[in-house]
Protein backbone atom coordinates (compact mmCIF):
# COMPACT_ATOMS: atom_id res chain seq x y z
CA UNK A 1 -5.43 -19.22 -22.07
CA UNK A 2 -3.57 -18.85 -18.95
CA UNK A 3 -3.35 -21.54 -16.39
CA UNK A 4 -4.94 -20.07 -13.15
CA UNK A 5 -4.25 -22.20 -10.15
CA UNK A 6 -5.49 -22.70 -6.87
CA UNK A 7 -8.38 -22.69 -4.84
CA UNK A 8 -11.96 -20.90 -3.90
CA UNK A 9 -14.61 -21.99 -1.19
CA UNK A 10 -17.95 -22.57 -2.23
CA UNK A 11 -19.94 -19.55 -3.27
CA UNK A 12 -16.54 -17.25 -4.37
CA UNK A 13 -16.18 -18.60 -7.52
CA UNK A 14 -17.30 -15.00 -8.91
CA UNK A 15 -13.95 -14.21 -7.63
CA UNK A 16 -11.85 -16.68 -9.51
CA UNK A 17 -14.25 -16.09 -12.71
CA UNK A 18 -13.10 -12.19 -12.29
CA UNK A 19 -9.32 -13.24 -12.20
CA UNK A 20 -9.34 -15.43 -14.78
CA UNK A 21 -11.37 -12.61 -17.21
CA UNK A 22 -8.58 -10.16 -16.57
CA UNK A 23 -5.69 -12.17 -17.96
CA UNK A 24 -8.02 -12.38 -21.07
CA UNK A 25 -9.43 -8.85 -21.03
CA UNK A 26 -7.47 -6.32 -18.72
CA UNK A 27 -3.77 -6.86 -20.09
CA UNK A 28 -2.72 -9.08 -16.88
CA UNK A 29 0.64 -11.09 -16.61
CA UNK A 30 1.05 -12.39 -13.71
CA UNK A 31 -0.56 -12.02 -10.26
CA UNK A 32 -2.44 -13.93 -7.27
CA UNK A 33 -5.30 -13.04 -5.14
CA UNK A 34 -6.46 -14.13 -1.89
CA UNK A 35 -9.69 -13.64 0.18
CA UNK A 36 -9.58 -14.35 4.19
CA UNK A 37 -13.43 -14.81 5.91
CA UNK A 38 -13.59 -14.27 9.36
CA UNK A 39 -9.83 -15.29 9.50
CA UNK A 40 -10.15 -18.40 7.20
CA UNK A 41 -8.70 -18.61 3.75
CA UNK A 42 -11.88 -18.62 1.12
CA UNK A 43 -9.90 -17.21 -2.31
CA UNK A 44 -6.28 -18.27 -2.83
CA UNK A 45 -5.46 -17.86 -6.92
CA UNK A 46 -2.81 -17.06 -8.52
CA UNK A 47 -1.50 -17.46 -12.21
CA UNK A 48 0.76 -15.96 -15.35
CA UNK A 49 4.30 -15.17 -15.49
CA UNK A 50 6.59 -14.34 -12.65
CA UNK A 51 8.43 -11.69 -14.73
CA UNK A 52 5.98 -9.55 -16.70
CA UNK A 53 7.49 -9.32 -19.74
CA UNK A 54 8.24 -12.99 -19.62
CA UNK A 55 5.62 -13.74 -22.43
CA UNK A 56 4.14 -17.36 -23.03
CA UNK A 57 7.43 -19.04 -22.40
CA UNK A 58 8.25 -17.20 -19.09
CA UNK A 59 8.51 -18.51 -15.67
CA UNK A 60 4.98 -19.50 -14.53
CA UNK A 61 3.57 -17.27 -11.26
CA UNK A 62 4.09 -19.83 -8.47
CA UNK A 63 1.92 -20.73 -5.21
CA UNK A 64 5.23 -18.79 -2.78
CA UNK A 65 5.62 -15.89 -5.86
CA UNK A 66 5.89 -12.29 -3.77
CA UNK A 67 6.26 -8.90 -5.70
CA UNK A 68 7.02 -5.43 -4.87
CA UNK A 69 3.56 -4.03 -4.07
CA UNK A 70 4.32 0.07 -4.13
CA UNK A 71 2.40 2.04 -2.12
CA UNK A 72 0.64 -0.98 -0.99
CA UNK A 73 3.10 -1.27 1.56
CA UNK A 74 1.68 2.08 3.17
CA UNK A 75 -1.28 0.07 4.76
CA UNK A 76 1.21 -1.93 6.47
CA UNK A 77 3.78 0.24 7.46
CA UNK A 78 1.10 2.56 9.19
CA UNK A 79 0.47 -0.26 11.62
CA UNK A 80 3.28 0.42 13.35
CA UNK A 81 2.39 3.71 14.69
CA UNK A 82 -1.04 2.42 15.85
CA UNK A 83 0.19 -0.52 17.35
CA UNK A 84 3.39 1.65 18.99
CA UNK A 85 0.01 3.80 20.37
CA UNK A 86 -1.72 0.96 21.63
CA UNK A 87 1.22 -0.15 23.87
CA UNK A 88 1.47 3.37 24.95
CA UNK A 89 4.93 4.09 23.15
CA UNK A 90 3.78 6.94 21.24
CA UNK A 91 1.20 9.49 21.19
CA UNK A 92 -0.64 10.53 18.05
CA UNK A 93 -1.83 13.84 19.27
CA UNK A 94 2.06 14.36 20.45
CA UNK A 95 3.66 16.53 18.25
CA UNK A 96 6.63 14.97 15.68
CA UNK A 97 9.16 17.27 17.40
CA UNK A 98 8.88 15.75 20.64
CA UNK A 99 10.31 12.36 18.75
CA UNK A 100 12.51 13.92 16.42
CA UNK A 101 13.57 17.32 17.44
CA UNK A 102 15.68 18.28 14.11
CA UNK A 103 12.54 17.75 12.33
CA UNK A 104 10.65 20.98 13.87
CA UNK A 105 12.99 23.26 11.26
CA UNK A 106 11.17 25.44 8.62
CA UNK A 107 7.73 25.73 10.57
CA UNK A 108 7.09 22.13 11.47
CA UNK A 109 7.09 22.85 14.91
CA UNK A 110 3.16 21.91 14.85
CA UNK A 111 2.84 18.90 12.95
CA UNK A 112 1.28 15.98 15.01
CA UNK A 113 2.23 12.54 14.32
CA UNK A 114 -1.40 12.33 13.26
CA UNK A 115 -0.45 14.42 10.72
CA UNK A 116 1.72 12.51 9.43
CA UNK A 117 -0.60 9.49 9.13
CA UNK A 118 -3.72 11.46 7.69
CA UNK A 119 -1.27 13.24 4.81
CA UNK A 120 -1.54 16.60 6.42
CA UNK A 121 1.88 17.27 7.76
CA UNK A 122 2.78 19.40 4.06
CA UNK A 123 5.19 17.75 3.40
CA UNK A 124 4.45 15.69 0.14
CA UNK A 125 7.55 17.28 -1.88
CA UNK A 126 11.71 17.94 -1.77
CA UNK A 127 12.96 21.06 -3.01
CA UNK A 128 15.79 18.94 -3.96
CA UNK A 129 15.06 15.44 -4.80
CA UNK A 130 17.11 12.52 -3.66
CA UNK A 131 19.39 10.44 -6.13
CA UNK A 132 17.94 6.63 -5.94
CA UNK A 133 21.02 5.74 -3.53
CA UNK A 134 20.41 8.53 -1.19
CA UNK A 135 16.77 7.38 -1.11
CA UNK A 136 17.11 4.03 0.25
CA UNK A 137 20.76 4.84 2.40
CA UNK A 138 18.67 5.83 5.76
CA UNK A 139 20.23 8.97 5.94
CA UNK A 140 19.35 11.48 2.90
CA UNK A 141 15.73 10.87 3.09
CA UNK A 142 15.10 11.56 7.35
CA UNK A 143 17.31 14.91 7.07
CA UNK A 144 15.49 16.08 3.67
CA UNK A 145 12.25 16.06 4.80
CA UNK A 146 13.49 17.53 8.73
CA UNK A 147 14.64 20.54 6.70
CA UNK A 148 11.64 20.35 4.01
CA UNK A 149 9.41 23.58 4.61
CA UNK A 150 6.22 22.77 4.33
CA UNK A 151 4.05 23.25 1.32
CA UNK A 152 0.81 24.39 3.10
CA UNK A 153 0.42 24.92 6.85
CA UNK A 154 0.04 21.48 8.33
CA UNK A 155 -2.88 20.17 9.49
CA UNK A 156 -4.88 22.38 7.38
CA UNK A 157 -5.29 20.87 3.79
CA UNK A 158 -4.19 16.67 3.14
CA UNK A 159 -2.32 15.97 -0.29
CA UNK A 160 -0.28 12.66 -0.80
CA UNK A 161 3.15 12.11 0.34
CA UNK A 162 3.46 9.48 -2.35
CA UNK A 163 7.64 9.24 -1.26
CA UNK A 164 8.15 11.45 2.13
CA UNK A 165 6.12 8.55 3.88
CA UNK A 166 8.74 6.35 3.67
CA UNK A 167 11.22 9.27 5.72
CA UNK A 168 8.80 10.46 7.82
CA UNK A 169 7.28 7.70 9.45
CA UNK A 170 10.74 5.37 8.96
CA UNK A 171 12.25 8.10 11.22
CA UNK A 172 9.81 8.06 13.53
CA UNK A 173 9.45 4.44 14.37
CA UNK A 174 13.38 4.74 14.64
CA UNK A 175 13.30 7.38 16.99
CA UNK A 176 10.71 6.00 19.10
CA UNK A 177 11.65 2.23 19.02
CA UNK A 178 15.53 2.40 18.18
CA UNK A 179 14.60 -0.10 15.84
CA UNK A 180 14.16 0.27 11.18
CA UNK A 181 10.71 0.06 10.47
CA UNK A 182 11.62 -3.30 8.48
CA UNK A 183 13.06 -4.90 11.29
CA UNK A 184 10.09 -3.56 13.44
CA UNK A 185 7.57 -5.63 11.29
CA UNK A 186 9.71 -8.70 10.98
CA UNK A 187 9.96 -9.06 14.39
CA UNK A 188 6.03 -8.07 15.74
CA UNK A 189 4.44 -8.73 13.08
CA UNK A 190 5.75 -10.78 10.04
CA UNK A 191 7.00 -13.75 12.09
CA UNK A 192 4.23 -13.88 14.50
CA UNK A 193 1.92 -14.41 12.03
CA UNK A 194 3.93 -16.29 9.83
CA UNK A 195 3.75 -13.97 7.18
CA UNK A 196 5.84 -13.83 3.59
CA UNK A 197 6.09 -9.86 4.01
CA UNK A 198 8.93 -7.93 4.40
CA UNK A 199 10.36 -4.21 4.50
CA UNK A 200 14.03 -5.02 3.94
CA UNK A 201 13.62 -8.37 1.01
CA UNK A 202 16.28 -10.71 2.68
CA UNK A 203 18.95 -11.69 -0.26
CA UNK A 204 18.06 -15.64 -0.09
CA UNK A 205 14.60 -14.56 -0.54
CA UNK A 206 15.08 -12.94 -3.80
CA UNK A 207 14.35 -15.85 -5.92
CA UNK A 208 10.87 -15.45 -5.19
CA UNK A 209 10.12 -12.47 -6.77
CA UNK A 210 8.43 -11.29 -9.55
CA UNK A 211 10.01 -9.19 -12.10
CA UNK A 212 7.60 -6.28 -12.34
CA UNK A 213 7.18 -4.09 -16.05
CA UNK A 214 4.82 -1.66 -17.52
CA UNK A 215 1.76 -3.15 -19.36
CA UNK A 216 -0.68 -0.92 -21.50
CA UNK A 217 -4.48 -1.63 -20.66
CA UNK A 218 -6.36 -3.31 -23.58
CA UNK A 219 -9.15 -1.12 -24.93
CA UNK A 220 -12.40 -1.28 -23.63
CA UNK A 221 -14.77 -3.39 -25.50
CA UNK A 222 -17.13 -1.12 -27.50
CA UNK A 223 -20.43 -3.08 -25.44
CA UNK A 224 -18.97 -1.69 -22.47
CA UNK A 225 -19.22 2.18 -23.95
CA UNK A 226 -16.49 4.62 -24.34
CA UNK A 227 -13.88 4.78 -21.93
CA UNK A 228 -13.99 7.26 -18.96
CA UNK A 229 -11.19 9.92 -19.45
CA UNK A 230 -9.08 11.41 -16.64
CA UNK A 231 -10.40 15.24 -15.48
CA UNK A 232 -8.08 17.74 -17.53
CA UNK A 233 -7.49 19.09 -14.15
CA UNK A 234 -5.94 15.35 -13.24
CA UNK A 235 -4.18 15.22 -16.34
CA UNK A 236 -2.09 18.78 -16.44
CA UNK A 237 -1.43 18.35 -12.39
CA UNK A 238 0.66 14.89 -14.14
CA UNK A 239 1.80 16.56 -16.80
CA UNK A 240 3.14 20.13 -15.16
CA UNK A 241 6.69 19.26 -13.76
CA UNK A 242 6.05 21.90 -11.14
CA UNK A 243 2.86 20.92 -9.98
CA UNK A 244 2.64 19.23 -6.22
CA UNK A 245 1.64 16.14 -8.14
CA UNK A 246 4.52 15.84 -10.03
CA UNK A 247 6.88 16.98 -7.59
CA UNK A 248 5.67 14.55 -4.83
CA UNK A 249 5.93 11.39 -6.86
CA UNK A 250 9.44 12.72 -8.15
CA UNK A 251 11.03 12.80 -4.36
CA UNK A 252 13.30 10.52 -5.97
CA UNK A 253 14.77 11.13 -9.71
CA UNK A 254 15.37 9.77 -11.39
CA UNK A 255 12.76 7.02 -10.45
CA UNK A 256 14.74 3.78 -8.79
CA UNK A 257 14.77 0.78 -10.70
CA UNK A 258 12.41 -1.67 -7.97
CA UNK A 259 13.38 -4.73 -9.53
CA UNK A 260 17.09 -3.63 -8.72
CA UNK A 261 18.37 -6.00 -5.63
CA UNK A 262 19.55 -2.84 -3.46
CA UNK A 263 16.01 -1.12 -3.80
CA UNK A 264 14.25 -4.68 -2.48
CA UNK A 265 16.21 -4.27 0.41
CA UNK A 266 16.08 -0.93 1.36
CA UNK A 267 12.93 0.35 3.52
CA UNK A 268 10.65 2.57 2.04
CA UNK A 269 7.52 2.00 3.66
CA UNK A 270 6.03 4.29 0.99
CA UNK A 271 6.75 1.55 -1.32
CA UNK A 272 9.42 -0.70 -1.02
CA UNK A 273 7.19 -3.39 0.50
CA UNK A 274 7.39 -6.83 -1.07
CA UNK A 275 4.65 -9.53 -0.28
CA UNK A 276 2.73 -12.69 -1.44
CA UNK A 277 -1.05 -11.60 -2.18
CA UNK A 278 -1.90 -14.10 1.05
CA UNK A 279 0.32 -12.26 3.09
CA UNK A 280 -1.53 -9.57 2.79
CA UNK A 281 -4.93 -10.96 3.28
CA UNK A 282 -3.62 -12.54 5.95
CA UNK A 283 -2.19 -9.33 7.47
CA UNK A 284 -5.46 -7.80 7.43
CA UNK A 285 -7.17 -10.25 8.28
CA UNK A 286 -5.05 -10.09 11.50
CA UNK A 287 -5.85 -6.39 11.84
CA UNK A 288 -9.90 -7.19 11.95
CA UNK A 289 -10.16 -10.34 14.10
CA UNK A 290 -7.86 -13.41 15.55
CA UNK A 291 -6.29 -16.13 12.92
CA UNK A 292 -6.08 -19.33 13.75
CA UNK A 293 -2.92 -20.85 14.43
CA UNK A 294 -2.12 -17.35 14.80
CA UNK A 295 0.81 -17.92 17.09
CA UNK A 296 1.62 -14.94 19.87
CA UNK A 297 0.22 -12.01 19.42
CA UNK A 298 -1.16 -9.79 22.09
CA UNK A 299 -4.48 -8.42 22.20
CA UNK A 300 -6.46 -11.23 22.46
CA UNK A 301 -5.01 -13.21 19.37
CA UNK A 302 -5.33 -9.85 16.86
CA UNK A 303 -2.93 -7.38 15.92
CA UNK A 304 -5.67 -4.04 16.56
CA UNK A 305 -7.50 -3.53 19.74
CA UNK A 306 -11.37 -2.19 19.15
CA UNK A 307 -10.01 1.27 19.92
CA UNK A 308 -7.09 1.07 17.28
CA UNK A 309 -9.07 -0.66 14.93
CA UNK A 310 -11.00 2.66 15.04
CA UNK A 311 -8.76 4.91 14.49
CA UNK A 312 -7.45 3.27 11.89
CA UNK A 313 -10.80 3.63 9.55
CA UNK A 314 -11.97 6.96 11.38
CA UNK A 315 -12.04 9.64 8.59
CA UNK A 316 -9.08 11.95 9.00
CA UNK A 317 -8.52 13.64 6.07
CA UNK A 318 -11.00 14.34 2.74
CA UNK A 319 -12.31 16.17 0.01
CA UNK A 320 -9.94 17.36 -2.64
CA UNK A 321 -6.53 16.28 -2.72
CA UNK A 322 -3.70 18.59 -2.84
CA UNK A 323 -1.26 16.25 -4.92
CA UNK A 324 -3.59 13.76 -6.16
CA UNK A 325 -6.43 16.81 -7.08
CA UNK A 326 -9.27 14.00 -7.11
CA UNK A 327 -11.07 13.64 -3.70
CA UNK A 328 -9.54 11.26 -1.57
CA UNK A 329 -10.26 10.09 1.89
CA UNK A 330 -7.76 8.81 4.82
CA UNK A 331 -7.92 7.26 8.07
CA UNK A 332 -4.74 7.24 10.34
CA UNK A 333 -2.37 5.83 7.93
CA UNK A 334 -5.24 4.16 5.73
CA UNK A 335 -7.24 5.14 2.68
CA UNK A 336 -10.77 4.37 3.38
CA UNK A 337 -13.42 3.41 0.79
CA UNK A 338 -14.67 6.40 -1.49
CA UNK A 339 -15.06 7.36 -5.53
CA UNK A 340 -11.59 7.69 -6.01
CA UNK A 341 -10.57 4.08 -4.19
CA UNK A 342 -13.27 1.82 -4.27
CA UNK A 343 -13.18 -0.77 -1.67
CA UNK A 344 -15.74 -3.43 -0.56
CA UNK A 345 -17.61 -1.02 1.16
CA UNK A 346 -18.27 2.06 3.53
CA UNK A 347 -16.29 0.50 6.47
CA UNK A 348 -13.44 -0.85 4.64
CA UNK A 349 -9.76 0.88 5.20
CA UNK A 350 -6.60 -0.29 3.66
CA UNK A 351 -4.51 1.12 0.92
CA UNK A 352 -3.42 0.37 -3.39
CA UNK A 353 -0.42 0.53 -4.79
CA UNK A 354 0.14 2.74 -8.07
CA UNK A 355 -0.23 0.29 -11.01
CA UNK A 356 -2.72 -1.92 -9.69
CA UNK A 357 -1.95 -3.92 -6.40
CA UNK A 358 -4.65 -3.80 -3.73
CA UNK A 359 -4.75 -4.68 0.24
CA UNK A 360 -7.88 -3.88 2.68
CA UNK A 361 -10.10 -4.85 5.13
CA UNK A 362 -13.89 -4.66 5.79
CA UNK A 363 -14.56 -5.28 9.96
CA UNK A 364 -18.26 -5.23 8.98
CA UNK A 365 -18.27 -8.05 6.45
CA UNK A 366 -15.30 -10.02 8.32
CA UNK A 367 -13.77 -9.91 4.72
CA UNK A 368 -9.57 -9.08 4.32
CA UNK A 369 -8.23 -9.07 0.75
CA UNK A 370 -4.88 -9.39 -1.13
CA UNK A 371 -4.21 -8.73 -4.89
CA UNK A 372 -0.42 -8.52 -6.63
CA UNK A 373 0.23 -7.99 -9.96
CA UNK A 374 3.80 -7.73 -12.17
CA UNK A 375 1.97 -6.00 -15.10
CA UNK A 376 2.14 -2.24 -13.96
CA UNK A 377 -0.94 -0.13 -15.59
CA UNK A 378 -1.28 3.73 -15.31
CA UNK A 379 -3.84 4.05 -12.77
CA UNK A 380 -2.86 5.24 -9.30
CA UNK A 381 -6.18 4.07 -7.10
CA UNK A 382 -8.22 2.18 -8.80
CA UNK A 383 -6.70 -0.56 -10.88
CA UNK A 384 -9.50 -2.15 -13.62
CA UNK A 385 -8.22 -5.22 -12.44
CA UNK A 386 -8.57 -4.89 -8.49
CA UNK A 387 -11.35 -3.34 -9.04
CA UNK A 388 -12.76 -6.10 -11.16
CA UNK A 389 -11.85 -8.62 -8.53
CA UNK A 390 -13.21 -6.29 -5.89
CA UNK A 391 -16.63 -6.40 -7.50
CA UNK A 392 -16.74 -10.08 -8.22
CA UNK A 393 -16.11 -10.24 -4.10
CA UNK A 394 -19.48 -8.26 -3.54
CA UNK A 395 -21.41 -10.78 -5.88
CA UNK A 396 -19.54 -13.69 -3.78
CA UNK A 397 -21.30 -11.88 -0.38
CA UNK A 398 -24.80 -11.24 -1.56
């Protein structure tokens, strides 16, 4: 039995019954979860191993234990657009061109920077992909995708850019701030709100962090039925090495070793964010409504104005999904609630990570959520576990 600690407010002890059943049924090693209400802490667990292949005898998860948190770190990188909006720094429906001018090459001269939040700007894949060390040197990755040509005309179809995120919108806070992206967060947002978060892991921090590993999902228990299988459509896009699918996620090959040092701090905001699971309640929760003891932050105590807040969870893109072929749907810079990422419900927005981290918010039920996990499983939007967790949280509400 694994030793979950921590806390849950009366009435969310579905919750912690959820995350203790998936270290004994859904293959988990070590994670945490937390739950913000109306911008007070209700769910703050955590248990396991800090490295997951640490076994029984491994280093236990502690209360201050961050992780890399993949794509995850999407959610909060696309902030910083909405935010640079909201203090009338940049302009959504400007084009990318305007910002960046060598990026209007090869018939980009079009793309809006909403584009680029929504997934339409057709640019998902690199003719040539980047070595891991020209990925994360802030060089390779802006001028790849500047001279990328796009895969479909943008604006007119969305597909994931599971890696070109972290370029294109990197860049574009550059260009339009003169600051990284990581340093941009640190400074408005992660220190503000007090926040164990970063873009950019400072070296003394990386004691803290889990040691993330691939984990194979226990079967499903033969009560529970068989076993939904992937679409074959889902399954050749993964397996064709020219397909958009596989091309997108293999912007960089080979794939970087996260636990490496260098990759922690570099600045992908594709997925190079690394985080404590309150950190990332607590981020949304800042999103929805004002924290207490928030300290200064402008619009009224909360990071998004009503507008922003808006646009955010506004549907933007939908339907099928060129790289991920399933039907997906996106605000500006968020996935929003749908079959193919369940979230709490129709008004939620945030955004998982590939192998099962979580992070979103629901306005309507004043509910912000936060799940980590070292154990990485197959799935790309809809981890067992998060989704487990996620459901337990409904049962907590009624």
């Amino acid at each position: 039995m694994v030793d979950v600690q921590g806390t849950v407010a009366d009435g969310f002890e579905p919750v912690r019954d959820a995350f203790v059943d998936n270290f004994a049924r859904r293959g988990e090693r070590g994670a945490a979860v937390a739950v913000y209400r109306e911008g007070h802490k209700v769910v703050d667990l955590w248990g396991g191993t800090k490295d997951a292949q640490g076994g029984a005898d491994g280093e236990p998860w502690a209360q201050d234990t961050a992780q890399v948190v993949r794509s995850v770190t999407k959610g909060i990188a696309a902030a910083v657009p909405l935010l640079l909006h909201q203090r009338g720094q940049l302009d959504l429906d400007g084009r990318v061109g305007t910002y960046w001018p060598e990026f209007k090459a090869n018939g980009k001269e079009r793309v809006l920077v909403r584009h680029l939040l929504s997934h339409r700007a057709g640019v998902p894949v690199l003719d040539t992909p980047l070595a891991p060390v020209q990925a994360i040197d802030g060089f390779h990755g802006p001028r790849a995708v500047a001279a990328q040509r796009p895969v479909w005309e943008p604006g007119t179809a969305h597909g994931y850019h599971a890696q070109t995120y972290s370029w294109l919108i990197g860049e574009l806070v550059r260009r339009v701030t003169g600051r990284t992206i990581g340093r941009w967060i640190a400074e408005e947002i992660a220190r503000p709100l007090g926040l164990d978060l970063w873009l950019g892991l400072p070296p003394e921090q990386r004691g803290r962090v889990g040691r993330i590993g691939p984990v194979e999902a226990p079967p499903a228990p033969a009560s529970q039925g068989p076993r939904l299988r992937p679409k074959r459509s889902v399954t050749e896009a993964y397996q064709n090495p020219d397909s958009l699918t596989r091309r997108a996620f293999g912007a960089i090959s080979p794939l970087p070793d996260e636990n490496d040092p260098a990759y922690l701090e570099a600045e992908l905001p594709a997925s190079g964010g690394v985080a404590t699971a309150d950190a990332l309640a607590r981020f949304y929760a800042a999103l929805i409504g004002p924290l207490p003891s928030a300290g200064p932050l402008r619009s009224g105590g909360r990071l998004f104005a009503p507008a922003t807040l808006t646009l955010a969870r506004t549907e933007e893109s939908a339907g099928p999904d060129e790289v991920l072929v399933v039907g997906t749907r996106f605000g500006l810079g968020y996935m929003l609630h749908g079959p193919a990422s369940p979230l709490l419900g129709p008004g939620s927005f945030g955004h998982p990570g590939r192998g099962g981290s979580l992070a979103f918010a629901d306005p309507d039920a004043g509910i912000a959520f936060g799940y980590v996990t070292n154990g990485m499983q197959r799935g790309v939007t809809a981890d067992p576990r998060a989704q487990a967790l996620v459901r337990a949280l409904r049962t907590a509400l009624r």
